[in-house]
PDB file of N, CA and C in Angstrom:
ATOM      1  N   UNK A   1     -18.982   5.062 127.051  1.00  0.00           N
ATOM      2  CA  UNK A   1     -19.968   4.087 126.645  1.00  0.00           C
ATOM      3  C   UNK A   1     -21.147   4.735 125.920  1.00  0.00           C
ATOM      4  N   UNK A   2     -21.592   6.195 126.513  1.00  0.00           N
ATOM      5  CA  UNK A   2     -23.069   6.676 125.353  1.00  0.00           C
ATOM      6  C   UNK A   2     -22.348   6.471 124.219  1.00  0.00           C
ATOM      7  N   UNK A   3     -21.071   6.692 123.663  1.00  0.00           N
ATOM      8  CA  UNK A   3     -20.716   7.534 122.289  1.00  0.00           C
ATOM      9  C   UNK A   3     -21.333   6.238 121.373  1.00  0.00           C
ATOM     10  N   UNK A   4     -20.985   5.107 122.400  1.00  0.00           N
ATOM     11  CA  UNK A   4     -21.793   3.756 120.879  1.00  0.00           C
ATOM     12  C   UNK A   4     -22.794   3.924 121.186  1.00  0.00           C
ATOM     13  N   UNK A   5     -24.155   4.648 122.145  1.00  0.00           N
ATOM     14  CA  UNK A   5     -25.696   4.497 121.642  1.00  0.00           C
ATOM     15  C   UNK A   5     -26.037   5.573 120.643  1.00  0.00           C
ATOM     16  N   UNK A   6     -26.624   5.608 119.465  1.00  0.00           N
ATOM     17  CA  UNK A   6     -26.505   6.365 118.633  1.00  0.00           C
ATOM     18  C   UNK A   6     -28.165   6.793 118.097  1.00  0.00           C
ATOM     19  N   UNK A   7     -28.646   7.378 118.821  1.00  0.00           N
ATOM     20  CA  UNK A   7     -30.408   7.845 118.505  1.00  0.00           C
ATOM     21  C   UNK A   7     -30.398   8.269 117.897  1.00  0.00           C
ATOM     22  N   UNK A   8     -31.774   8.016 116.159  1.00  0.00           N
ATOM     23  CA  UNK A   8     -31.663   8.897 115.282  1.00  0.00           C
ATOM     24  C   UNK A   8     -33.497   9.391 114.826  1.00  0.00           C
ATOM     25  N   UNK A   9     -33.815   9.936 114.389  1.00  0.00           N
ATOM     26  CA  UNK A   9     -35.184  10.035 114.503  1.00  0.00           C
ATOM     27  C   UNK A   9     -35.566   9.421 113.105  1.00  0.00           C
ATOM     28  N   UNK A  10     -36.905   8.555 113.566  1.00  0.00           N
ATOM     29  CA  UNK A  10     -37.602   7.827 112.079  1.00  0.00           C
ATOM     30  C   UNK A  10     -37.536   8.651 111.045  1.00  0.00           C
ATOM     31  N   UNK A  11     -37.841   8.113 109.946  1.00  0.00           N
ATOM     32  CA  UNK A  11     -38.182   9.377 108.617  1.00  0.00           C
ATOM     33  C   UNK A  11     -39.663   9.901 108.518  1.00  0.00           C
ATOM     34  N   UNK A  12     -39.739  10.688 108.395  1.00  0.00           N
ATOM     35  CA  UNK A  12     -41.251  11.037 108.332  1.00  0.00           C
ATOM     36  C   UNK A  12     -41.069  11.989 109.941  1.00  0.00           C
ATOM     37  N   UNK A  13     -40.870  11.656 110.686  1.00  0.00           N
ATOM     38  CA  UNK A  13     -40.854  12.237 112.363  1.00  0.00           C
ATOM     39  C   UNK A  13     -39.995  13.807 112.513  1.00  0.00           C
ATOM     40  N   UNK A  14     -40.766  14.523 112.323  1.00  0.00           N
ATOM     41  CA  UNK A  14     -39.955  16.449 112.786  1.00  0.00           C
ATOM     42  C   UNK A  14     -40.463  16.869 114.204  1.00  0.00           C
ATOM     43  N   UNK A  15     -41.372  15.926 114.817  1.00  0.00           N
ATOM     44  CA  UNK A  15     -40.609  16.465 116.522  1.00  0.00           C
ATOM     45  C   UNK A  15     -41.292  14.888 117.184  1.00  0.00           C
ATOM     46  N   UNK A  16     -40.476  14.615 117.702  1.00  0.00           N
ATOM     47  CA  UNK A  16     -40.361  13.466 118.223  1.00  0.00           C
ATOM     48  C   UNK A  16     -41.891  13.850 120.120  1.00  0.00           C
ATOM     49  N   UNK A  17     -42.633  12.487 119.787  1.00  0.00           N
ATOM     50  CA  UNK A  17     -43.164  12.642 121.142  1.00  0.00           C
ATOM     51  C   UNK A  17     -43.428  11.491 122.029  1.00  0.00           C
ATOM     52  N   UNK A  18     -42.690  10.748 121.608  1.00  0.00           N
ATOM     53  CA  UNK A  18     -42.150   9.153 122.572  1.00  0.00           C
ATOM     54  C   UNK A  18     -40.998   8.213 121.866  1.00  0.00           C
ATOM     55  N   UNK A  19     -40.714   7.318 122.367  1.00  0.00           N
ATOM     56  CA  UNK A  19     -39.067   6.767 122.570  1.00  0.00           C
ATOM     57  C   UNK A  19     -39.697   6.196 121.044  1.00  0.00           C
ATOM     58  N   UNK A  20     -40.902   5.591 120.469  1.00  0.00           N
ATOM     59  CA  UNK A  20     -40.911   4.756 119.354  1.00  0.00           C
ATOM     60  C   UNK A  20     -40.916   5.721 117.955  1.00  0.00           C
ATOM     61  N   UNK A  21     -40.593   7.203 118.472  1.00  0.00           N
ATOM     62  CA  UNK A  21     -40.264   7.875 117.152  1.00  0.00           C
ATOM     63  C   UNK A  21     -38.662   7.520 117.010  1.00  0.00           C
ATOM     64  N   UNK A  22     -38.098   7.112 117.449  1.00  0.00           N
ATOM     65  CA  UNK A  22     -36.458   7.329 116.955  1.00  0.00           C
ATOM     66  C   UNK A  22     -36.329   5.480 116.883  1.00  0.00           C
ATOM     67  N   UNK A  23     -35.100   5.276 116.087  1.00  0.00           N
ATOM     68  CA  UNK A  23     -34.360   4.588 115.892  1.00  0.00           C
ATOM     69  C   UNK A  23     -33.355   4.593 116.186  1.00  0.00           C
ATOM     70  N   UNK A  24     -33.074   3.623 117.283  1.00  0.00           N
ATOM     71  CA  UNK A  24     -31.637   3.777 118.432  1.00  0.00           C
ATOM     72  C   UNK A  24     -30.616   2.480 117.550  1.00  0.00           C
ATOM     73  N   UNK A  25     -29.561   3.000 117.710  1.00  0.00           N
ATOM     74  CA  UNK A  25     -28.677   1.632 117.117  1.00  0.00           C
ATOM     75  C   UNK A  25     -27.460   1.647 118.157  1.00  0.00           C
ATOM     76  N   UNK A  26     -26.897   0.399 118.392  1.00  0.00           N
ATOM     77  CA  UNK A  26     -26.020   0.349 119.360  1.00  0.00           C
ATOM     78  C   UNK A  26     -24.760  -0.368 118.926  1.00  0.00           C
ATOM     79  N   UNK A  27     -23.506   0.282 118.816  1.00  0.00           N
ATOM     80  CA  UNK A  27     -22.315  -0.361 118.344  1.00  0.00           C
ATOM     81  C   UNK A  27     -21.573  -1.203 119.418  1.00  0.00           C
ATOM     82  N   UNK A  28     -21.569  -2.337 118.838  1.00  0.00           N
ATOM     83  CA  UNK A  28     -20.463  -3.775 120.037  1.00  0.00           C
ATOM     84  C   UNK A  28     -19.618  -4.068 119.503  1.00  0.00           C
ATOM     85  N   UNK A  29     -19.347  -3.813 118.352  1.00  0.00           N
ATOM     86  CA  UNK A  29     -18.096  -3.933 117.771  1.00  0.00           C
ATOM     87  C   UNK A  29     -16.967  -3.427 118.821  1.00  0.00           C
ATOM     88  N   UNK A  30     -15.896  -3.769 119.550  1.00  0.00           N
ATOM     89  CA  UNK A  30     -14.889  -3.405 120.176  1.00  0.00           C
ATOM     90  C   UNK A  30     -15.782  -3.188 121.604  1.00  0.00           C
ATOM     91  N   UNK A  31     -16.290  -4.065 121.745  1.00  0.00           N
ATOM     92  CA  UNK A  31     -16.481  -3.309 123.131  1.00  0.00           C
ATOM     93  C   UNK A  31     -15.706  -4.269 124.377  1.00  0.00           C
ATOM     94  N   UNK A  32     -15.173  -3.495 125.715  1.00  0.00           N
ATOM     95  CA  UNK A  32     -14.229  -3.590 126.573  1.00  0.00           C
ATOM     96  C   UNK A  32     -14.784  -4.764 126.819  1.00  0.00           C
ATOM     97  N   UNK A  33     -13.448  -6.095 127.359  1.00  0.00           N
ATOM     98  CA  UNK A  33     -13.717  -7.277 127.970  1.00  0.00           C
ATOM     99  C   UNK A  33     -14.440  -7.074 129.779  1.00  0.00           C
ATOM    100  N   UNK A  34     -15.527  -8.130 129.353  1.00  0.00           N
ATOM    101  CA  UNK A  34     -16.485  -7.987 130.776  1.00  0.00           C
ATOM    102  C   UNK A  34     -17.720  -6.650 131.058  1.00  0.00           C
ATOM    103  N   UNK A  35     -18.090  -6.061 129.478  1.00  0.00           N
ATOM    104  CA  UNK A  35     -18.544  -5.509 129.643  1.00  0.00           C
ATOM    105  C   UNK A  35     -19.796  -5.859 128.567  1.00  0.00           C
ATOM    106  N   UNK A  36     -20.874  -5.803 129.038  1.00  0.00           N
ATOM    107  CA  UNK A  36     -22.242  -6.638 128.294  1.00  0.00           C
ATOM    108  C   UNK A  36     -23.281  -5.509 127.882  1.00  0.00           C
ATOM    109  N   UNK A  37     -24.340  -6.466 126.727  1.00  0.00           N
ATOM    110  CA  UNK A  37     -24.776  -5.231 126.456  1.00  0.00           C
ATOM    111  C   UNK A  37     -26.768  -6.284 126.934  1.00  0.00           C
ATOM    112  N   UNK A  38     -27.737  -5.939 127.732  1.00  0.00           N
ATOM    113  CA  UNK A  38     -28.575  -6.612 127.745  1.00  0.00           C
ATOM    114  C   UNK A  38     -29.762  -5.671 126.813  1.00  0.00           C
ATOM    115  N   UNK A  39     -30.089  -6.294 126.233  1.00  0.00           N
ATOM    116  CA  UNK A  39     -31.794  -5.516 125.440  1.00  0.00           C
ATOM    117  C   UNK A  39     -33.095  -5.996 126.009  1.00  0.00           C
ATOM    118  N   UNK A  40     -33.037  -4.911 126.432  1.00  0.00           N
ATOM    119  CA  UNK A  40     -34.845  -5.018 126.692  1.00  0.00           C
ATOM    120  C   UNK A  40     -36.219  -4.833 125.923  1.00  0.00           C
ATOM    121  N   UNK A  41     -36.919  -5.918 125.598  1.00  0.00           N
ATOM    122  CA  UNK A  41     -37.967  -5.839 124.300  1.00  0.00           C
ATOM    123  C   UNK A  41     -39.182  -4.133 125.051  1.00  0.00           C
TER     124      UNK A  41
END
């Protein structure tokens, strides 16, 4: 299941120093029956 969360760091950002430097993307394409994805704002 990590291999679909995929963290990448903003542009402009060469050392990251909290979660709102990166850009996380999450793949659901194919994902296993009964298995959910919830987002938290």
């Amino acid at each position: 299941m990590l291999s679909r969360i995929q963290p990448k760091l903003k542009d402009g950002v060469t050392v990251p120093r909290s979660f709102e430097d990166y850009q996380v993307s999450v793949i659901e394409d194919g994902m296993p029956s009964g298995v959910t994805i919830e987002r938290k704002a």
